[in-house]
N, C-alpha and C. Protein backbone atom coordinates (compact mmCIF):
# COMPACT_ATOMS: atom_id res chain seq x y z
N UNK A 1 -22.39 1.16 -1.69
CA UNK A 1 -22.50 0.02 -0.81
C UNK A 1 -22.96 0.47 0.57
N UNK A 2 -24.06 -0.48 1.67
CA UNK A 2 -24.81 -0.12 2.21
C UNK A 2 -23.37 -0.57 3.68
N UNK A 3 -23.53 0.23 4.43
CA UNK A 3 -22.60 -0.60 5.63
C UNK A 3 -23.31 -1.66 6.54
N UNK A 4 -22.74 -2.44 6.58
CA UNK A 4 -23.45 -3.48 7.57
C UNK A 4 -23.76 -3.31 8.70
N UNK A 5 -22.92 -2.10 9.44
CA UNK A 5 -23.25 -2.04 10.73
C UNK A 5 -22.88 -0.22 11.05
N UNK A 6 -23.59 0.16 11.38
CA UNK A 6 -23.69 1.95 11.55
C UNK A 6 -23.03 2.56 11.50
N UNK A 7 -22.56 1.94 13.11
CA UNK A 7 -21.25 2.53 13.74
C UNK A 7 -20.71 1.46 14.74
N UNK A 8 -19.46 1.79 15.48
CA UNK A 8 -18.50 1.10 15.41
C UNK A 8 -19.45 0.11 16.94
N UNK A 9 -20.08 0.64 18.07
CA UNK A 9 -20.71 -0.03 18.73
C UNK A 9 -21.18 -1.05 18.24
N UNK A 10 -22.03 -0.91 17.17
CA UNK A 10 -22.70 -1.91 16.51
C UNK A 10 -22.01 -3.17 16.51
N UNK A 11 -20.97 -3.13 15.73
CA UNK A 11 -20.10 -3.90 14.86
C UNK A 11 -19.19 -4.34 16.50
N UNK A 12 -18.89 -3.82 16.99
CA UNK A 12 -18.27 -4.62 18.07
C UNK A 12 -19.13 -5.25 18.99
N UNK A 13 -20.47 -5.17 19.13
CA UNK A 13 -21.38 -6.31 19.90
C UNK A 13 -21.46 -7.47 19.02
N UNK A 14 -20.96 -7.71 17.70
CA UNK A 14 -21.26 -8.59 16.35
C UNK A 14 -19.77 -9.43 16.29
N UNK A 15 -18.88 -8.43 16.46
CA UNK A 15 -17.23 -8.86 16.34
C UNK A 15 -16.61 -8.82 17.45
N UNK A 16 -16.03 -9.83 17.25
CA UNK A 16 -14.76 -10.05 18.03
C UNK A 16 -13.26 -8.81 18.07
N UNK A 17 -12.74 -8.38 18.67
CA UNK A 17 -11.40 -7.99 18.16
C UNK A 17 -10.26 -9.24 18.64
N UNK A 18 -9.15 -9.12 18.01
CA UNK A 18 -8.00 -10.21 18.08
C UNK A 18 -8.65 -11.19 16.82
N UNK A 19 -9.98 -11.61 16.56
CA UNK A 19 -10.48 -12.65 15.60
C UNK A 19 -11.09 -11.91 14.41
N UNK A 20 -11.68 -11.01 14.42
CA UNK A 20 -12.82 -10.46 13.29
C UNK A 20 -12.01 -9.03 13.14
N UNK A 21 -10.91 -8.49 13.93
CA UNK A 21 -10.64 -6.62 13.36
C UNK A 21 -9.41 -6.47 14.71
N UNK A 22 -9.19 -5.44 14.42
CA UNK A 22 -7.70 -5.35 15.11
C UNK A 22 -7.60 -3.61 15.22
N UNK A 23 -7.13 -3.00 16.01
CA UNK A 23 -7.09 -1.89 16.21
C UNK A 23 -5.52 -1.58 16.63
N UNK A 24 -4.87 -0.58 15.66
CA UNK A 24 -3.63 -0.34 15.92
C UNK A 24 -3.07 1.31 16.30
N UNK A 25 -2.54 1.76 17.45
CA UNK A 25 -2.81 3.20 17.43
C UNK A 25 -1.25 3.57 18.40
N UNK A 26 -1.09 4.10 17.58
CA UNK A 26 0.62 4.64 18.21
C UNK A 26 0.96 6.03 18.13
N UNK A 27 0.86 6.22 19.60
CA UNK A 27 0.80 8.20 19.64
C UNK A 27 2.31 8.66 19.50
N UNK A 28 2.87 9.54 18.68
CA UNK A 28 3.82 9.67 18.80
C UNK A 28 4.04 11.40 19.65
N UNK A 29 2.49 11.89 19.56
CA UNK A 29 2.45 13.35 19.76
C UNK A 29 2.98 14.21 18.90
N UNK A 30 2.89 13.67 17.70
CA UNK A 30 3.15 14.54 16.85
C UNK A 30 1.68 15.38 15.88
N UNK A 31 1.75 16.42 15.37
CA UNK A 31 0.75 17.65 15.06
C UNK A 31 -0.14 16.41 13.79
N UNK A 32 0.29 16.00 13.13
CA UNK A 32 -0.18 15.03 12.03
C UNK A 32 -0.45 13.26 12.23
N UNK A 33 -1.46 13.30 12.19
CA UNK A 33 -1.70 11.46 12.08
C UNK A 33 -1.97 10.70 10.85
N UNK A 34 -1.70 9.63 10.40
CA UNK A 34 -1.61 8.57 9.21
C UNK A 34 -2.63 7.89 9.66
N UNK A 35 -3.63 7.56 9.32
CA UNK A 35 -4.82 7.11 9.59
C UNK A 35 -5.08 6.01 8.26
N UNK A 36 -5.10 4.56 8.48
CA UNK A 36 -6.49 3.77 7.89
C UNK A 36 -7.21 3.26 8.16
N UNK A 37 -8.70 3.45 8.23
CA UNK A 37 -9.58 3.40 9.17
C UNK A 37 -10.46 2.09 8.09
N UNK A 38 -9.99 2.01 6.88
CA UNK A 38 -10.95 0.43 5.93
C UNK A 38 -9.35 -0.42 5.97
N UNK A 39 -8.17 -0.78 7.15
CA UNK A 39 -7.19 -1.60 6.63
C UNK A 39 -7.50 -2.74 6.73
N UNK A 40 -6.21 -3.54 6.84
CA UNK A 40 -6.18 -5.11 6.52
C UNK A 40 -7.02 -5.47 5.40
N UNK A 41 -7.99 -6.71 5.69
CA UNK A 41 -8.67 -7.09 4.02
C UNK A 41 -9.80 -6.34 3.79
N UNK A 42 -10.43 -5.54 4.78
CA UNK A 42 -10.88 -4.84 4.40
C UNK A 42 -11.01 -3.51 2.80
N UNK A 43 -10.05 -2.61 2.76
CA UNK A 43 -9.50 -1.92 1.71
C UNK A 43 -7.58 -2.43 1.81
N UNK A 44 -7.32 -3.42 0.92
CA UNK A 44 -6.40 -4.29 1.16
C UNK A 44 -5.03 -3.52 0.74
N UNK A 45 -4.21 -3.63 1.55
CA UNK A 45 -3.20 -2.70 1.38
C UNK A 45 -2.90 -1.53 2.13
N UNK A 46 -4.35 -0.74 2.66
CA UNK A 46 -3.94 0.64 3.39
C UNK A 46 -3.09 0.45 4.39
N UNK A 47 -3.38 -0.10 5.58
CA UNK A 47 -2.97 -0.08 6.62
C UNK A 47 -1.27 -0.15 6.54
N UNK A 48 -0.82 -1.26 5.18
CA UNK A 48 0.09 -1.17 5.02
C UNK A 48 1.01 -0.33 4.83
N UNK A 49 0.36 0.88 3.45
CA UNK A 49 1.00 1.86 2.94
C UNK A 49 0.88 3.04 4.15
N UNK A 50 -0.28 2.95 4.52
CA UNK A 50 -0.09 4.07 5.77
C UNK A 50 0.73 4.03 7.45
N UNK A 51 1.45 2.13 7.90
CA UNK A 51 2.02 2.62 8.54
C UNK A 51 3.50 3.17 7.92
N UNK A 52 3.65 2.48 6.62
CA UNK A 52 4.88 2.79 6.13
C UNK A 52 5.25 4.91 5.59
N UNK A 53 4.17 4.88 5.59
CA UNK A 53 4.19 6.75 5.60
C UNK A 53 4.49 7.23 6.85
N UNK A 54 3.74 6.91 8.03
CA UNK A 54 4.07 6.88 9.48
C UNK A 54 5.51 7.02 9.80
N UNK A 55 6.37 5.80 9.34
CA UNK A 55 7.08 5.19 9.84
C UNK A 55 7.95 5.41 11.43
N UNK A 56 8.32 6.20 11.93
CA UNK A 56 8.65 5.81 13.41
C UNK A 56 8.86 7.65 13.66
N UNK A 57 8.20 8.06 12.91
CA UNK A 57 8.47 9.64 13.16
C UNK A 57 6.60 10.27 13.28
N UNK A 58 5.73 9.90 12.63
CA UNK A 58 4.28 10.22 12.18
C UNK A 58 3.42 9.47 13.20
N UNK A 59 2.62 9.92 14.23
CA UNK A 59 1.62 9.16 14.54
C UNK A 59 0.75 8.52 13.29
N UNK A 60 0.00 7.53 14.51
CA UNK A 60 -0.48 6.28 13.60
C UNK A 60 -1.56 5.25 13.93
N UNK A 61 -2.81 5.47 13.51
CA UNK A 61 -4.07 5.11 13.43
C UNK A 61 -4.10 4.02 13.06
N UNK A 62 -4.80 2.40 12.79
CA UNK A 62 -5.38 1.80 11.49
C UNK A 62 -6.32 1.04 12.36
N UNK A 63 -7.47 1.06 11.64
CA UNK A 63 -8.19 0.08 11.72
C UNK A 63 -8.76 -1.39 10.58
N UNK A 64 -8.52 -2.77 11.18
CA UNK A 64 -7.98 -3.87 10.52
C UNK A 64 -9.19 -5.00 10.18
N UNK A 65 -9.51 -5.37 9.53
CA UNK A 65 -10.39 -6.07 8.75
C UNK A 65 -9.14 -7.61 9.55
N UNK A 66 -9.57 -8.71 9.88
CA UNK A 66 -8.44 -9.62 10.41
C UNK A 66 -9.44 -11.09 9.63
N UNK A 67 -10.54 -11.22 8.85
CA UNK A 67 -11.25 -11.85 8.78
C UNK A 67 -10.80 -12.97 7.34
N UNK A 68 -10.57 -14.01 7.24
CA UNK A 68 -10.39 -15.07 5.82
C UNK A 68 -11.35 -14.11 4.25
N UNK A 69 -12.22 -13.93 5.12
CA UNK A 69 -13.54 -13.62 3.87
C UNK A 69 -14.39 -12.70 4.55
N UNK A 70 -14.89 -12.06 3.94
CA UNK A 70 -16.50 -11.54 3.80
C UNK A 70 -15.85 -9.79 5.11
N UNK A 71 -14.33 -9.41 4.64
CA UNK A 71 -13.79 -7.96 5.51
C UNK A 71 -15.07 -6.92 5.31
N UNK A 72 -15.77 -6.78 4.55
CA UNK A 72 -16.24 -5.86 3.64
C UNK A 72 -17.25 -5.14 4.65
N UNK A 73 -17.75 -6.44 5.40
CA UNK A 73 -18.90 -6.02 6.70
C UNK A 73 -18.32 -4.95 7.52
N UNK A 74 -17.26 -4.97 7.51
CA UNK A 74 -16.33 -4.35 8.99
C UNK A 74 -16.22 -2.86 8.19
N UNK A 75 -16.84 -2.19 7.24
CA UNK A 75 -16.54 -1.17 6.55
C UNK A 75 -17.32 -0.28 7.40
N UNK A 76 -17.14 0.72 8.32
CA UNK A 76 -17.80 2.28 8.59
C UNK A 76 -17.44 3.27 7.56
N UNK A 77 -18.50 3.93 6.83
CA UNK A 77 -18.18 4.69 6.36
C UNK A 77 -17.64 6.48 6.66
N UNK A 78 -16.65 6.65 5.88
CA UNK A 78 -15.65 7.70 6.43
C UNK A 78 -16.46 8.83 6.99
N UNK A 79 -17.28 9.33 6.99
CA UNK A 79 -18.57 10.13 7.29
C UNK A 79 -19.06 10.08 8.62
N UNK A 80 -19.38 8.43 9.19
CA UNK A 80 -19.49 8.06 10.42
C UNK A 80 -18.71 7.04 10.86
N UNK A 81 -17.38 7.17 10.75
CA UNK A 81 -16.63 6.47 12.04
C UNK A 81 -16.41 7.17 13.04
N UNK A 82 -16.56 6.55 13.89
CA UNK A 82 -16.85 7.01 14.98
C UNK A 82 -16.09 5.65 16.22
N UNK A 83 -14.66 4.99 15.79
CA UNK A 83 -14.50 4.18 16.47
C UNK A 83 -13.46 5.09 18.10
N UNK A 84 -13.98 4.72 19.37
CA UNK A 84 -13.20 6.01 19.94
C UNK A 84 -12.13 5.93 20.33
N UNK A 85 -11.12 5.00 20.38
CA UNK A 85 -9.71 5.30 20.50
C UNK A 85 -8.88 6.09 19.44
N UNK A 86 -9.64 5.25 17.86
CA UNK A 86 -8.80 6.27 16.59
C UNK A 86 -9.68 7.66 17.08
N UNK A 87 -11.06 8.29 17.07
CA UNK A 87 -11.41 9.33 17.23
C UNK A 87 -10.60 10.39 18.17
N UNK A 88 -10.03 9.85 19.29
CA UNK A 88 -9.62 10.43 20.27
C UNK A 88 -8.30 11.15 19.42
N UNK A 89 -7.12 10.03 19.24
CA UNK A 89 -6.39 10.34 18.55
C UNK A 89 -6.36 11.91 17.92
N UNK A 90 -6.83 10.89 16.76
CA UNK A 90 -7.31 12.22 15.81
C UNK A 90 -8.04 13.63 16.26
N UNK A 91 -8.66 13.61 17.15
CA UNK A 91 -9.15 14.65 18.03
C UNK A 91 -7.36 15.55 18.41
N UNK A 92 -6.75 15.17 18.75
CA UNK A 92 -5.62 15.54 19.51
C UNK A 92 -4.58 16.28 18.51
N UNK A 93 -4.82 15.84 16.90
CA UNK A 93 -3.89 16.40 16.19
C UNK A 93 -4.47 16.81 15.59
N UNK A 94 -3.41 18.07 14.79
CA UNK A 94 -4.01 18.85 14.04
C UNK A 94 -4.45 18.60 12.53
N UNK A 95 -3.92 17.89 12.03
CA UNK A 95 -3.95 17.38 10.40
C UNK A 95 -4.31 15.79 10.42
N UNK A 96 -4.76 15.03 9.69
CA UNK A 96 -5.43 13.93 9.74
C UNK A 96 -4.82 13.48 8.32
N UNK A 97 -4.14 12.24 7.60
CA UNK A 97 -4.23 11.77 6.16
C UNK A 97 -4.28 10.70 6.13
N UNK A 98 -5.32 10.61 5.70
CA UNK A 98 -6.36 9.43 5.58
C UNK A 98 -5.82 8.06 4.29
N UNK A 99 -5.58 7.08 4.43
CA UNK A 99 -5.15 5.78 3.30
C UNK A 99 -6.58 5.37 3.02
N UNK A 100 -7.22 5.73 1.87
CA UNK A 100 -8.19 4.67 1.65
C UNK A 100 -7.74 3.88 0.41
N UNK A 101 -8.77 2.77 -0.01
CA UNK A 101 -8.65 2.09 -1.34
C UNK A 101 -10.13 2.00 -1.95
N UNK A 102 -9.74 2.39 -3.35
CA UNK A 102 -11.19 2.38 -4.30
C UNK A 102 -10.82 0.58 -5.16
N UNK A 103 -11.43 0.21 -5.24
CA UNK A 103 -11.98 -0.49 -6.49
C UNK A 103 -11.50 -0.95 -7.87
N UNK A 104 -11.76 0.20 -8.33
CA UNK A 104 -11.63 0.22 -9.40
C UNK A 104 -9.98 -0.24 -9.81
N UNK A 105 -10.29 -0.95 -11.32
CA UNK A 105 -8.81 -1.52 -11.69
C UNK A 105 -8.10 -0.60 -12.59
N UNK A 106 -8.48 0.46 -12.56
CA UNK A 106 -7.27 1.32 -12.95
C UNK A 106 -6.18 1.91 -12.30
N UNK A 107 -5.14 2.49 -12.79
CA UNK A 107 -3.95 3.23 -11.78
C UNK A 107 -4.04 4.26 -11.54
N UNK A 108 -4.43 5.01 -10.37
CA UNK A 108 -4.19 5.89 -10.30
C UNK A 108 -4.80 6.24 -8.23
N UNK A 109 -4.25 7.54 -7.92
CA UNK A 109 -4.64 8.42 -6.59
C UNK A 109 -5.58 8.98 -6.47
N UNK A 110 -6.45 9.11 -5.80
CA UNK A 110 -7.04 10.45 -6.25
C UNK A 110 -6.95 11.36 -4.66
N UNK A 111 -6.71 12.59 -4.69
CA UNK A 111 -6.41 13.24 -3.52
C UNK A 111 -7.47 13.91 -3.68
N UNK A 112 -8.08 13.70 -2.08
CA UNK A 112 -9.12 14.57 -1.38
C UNK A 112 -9.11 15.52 -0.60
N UNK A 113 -9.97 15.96 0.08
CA UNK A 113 -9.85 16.72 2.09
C UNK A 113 -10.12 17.72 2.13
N UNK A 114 -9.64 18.27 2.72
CA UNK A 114 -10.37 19.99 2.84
C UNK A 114 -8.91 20.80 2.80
N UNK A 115 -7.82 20.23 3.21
CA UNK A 115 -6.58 20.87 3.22
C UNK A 115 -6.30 21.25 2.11
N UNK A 116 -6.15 22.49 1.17
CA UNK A 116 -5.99 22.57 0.25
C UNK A 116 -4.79 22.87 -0.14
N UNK A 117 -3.59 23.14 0.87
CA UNK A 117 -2.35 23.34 0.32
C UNK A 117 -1.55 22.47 0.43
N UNK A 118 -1.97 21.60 1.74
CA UNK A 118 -1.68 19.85 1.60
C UNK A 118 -2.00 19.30 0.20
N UNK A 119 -3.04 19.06 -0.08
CA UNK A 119 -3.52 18.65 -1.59
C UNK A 119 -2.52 18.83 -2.44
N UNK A 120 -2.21 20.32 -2.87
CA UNK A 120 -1.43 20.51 -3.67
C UNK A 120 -0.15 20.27 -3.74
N UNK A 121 0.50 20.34 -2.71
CA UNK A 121 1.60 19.48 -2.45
C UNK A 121 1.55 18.22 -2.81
N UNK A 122 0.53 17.62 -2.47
CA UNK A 122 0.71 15.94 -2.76
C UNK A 122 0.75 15.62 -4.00
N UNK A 123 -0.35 16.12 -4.62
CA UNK A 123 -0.62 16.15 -6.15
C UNK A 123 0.86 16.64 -6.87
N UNK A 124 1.23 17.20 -6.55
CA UNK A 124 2.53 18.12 -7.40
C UNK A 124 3.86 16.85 -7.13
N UNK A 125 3.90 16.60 -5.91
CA UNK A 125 5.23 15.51 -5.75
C UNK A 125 4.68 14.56 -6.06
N UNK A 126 3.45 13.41 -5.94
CA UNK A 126 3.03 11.93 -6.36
C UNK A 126 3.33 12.55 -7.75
N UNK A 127 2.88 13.52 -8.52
CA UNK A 127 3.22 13.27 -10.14
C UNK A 127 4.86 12.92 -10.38
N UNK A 128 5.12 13.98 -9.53
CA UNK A 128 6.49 14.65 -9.83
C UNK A 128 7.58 12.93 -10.16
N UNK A 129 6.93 11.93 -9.13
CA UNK A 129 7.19 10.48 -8.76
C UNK A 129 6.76 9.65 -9.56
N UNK A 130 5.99 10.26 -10.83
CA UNK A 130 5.82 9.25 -11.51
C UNK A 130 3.77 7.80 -11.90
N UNK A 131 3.69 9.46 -10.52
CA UNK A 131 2.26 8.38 -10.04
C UNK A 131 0.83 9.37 -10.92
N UNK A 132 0.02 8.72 -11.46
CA UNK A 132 -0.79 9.50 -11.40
C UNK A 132 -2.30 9.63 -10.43
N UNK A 133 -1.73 10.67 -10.33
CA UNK A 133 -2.57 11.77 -9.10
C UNK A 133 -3.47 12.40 -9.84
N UNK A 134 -4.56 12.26 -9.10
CA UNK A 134 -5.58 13.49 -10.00
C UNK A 134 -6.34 14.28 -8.53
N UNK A 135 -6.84 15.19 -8.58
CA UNK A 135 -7.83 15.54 -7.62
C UNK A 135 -9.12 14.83 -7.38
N UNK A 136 -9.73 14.32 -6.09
CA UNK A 136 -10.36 13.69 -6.26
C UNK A 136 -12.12 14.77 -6.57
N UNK A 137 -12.87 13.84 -6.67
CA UNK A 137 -14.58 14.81 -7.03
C UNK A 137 -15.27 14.02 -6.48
N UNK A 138 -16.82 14.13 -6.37
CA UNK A 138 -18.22 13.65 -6.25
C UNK A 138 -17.62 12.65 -5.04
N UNK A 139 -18.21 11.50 -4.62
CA UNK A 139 -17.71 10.80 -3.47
C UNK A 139 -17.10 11.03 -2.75
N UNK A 140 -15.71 11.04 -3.74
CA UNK A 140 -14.51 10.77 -3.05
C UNK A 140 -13.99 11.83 -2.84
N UNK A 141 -14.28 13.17 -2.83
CA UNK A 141 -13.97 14.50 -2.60
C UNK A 141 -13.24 14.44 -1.21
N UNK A 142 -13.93 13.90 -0.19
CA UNK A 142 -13.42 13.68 1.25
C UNK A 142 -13.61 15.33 1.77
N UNK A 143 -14.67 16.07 1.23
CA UNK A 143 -15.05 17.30 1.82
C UNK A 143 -15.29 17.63 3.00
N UNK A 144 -16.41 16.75 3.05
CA UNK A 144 -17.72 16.86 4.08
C UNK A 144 -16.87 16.70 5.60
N UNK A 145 -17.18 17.78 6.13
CA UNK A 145 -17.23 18.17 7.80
C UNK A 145 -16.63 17.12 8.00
N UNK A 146 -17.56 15.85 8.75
CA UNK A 146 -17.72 15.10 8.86
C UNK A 146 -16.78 13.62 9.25
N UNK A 147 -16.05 13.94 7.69
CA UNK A 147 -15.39 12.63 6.89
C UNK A 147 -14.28 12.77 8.55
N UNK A 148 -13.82 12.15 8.34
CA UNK A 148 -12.55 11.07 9.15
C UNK A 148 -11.68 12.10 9.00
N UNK A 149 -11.28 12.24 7.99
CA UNK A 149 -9.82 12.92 7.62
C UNK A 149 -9.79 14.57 7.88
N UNK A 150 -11.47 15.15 8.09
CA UNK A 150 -11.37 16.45 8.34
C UNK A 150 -11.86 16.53 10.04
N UNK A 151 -11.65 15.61 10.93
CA UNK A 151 -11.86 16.02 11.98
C UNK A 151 -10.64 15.97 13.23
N UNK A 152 -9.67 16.53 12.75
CA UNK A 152 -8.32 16.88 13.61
C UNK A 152 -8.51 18.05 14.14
N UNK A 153 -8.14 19.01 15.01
CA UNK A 153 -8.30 20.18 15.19
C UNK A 153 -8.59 21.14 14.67
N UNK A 154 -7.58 21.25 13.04
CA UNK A 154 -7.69 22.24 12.42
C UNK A 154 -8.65 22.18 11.26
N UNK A 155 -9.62 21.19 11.46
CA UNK A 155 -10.77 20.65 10.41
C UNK A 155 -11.15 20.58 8.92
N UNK A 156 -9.22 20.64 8.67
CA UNK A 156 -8.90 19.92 7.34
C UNK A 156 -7.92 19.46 7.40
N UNK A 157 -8.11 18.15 6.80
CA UNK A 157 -7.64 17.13 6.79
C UNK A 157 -7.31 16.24 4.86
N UNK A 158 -6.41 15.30 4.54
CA UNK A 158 -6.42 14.90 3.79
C UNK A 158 -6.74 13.51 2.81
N UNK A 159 -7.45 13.20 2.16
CA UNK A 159 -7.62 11.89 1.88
C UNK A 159 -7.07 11.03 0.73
N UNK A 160 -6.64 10.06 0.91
CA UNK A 160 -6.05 9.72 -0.44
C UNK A 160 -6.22 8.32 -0.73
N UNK A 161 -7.33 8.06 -2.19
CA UNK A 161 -8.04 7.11 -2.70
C UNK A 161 -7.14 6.28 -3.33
N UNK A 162 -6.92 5.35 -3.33
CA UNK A 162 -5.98 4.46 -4.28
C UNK A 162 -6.84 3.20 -4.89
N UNK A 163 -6.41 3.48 -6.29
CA UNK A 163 -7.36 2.13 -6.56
C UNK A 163 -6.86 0.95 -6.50
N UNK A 164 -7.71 -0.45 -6.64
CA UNK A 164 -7.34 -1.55 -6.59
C UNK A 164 -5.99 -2.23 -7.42
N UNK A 165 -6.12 -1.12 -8.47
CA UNK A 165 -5.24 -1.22 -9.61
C UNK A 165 -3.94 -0.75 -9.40
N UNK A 166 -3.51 0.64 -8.39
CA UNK A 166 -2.69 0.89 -7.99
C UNK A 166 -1.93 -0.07 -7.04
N UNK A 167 -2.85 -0.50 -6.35
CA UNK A 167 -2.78 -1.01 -4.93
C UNK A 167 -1.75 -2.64 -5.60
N UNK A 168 -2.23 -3.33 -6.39
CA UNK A 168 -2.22 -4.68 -6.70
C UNK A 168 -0.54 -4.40 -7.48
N UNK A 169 -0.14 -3.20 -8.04
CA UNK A 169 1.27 -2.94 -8.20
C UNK A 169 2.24 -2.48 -7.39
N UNK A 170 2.11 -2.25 -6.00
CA UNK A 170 2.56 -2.61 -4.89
C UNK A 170 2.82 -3.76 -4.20
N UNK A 171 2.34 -4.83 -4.21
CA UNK A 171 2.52 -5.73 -3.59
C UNK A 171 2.76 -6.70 -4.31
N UNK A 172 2.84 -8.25 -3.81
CA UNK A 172 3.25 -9.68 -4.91
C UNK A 172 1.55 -10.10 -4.22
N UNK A 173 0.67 -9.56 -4.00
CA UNK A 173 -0.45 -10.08 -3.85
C UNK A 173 -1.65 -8.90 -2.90
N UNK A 174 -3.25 -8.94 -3.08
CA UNK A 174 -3.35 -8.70 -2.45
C UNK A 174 -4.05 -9.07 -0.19
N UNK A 175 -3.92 -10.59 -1.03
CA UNK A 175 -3.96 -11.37 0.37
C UNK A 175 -2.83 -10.67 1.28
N UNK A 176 -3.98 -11.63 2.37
CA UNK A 176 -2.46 -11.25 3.39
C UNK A 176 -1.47 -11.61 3.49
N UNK A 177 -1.06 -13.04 2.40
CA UNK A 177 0.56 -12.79 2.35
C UNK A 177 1.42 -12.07 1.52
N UNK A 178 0.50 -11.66 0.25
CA UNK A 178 1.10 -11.11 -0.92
C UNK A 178 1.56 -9.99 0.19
N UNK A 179 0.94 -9.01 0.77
CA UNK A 179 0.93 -8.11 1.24
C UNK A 179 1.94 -7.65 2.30
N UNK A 180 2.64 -9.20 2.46
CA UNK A 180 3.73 -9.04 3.58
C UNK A 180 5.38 -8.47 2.49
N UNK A 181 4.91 -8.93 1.21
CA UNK A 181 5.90 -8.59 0.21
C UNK A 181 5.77 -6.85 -0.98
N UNK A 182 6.61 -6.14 -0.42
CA UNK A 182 5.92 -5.39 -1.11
C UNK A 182 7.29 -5.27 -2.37
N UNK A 183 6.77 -4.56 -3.64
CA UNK A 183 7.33 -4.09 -4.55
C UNK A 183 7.71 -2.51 -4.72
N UNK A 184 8.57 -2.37 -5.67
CA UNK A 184 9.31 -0.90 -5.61
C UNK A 184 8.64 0.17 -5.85
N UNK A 185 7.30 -0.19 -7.00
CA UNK A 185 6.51 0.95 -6.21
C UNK A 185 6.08 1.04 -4.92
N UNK A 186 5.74 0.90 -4.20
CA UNK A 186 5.28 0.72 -2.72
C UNK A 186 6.07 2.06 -2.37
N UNK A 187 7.37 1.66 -2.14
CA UNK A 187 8.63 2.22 -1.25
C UNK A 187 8.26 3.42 -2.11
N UNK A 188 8.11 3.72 -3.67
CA UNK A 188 8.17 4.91 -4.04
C UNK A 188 6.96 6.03 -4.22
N UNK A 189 6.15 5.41 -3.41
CA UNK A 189 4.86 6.32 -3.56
C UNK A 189 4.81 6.84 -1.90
N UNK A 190 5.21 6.04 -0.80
CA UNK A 190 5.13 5.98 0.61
C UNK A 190 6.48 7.34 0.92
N UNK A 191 7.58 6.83 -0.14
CA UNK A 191 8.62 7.75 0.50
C UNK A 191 7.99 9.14 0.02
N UNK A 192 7.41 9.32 -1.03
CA UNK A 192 6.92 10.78 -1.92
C UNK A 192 6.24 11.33 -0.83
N UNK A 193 5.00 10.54 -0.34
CA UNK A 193 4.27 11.17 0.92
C UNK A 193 4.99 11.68 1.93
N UNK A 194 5.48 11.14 2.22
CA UNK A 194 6.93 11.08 3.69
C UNK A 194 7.00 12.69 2.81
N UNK A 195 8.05 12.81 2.01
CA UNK A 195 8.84 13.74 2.03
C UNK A 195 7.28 15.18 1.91
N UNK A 196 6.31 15.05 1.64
CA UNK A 196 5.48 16.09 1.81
C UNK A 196 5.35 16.66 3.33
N UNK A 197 4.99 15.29 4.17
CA UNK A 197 4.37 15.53 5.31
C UNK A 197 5.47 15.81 6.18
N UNK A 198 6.85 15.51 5.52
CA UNK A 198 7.63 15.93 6.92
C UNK A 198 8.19 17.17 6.27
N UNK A 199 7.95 17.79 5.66
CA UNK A 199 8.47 19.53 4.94
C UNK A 199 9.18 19.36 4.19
N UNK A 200 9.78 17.95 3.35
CA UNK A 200 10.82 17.70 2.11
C UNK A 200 10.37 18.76 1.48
């Protein structure tokens, strides 16, 4: 899919914020940030699951799709976002983990990034929880320099793909009200992360 608008300049001479996208960013100064940079209806669900990984200990990124219909425009791809308050952020810490959402209606994670002992951690406890985790490949690798999730200080960073299919067994919907309700997976895939990123 082609992005509608480059980069984030673009898209904010086009959009509104408060009406069309929403920007949420809470420094806690801590070495690691929770980042979703496709949330609200955009990739539906991240923002959610990633402030709940956050939660009042994890700095915390998201950027918010706020639109009835047609979020999809508001997509920068992870490669070139370039929006600069989350950039700054993320500039400042050392590790970056990224919430995205895929598509596809099957269940499952797929873990990306360049961090490779992060990775393995994640992969090893999301199973351990019941989830299936796979490593992610081709696309969704979340390799490249570049991506979002590898540009923290230490220039790896982690990404983690969830599909639509995962996503839609979390919540009682994926509108924005389903989304105000979440279900017991939710709590049990968010706490698994938690316990990686804070040294469980």
């Amino acid at each position: 899919m082609t992005d509608t608008y480059p980069t984030f300049s673009h898209l904010a001479a086009s959009a509104r914020e408060g009406r069309d996208y929403h920007r949420e960013l809470i420094d806690r100064g801590t070495d690691l940030v929770v980042i979703a940079p496709h949330g609200g209806g955009i990739e539906q669900g991240t923002s959610e699951i990633a402030r709940a990984v956050a939660g009042r200990d994890l700095s915390l990124y998201t950027f918010s799709g706020l639109r009835r219909k047609g979020n999809g425009r508001l997509h920068i791809t992870s490669t070139r976002f370039d929006e600069p308050r989350g950039l700054d952020l993320i500039a400042r810490s050392r590790i970056v983990v990224a919430i995205h959402g895929l598509q596809e209606q099957d269940t499952a994670i797929y873990v990306g990034g360049r961090h490779q002992v992060l990775k393995a951690r994640l992969l090893r406890t999301l199973r351990d929880a019941g989830f299936p985790a796979r490593p992610a490949q081709g696309p969704h690798a979340g390799t490249h320099p570049a991506n979002v999730c590898n540009r923290g200080s230490t220039g790896r960073g982690v990404q983690l793909e969830l599909t639509r299919g995962l996503r839609s067994a979390m919540f009682h919907g994926l509108d924005r009200r389903g989304r105000r309700l979440e279900k017991p997976p939710f709590h049990r895939l968010t706490s698994a992360i938690r316990t990686v990123l804070l040294g469980g």
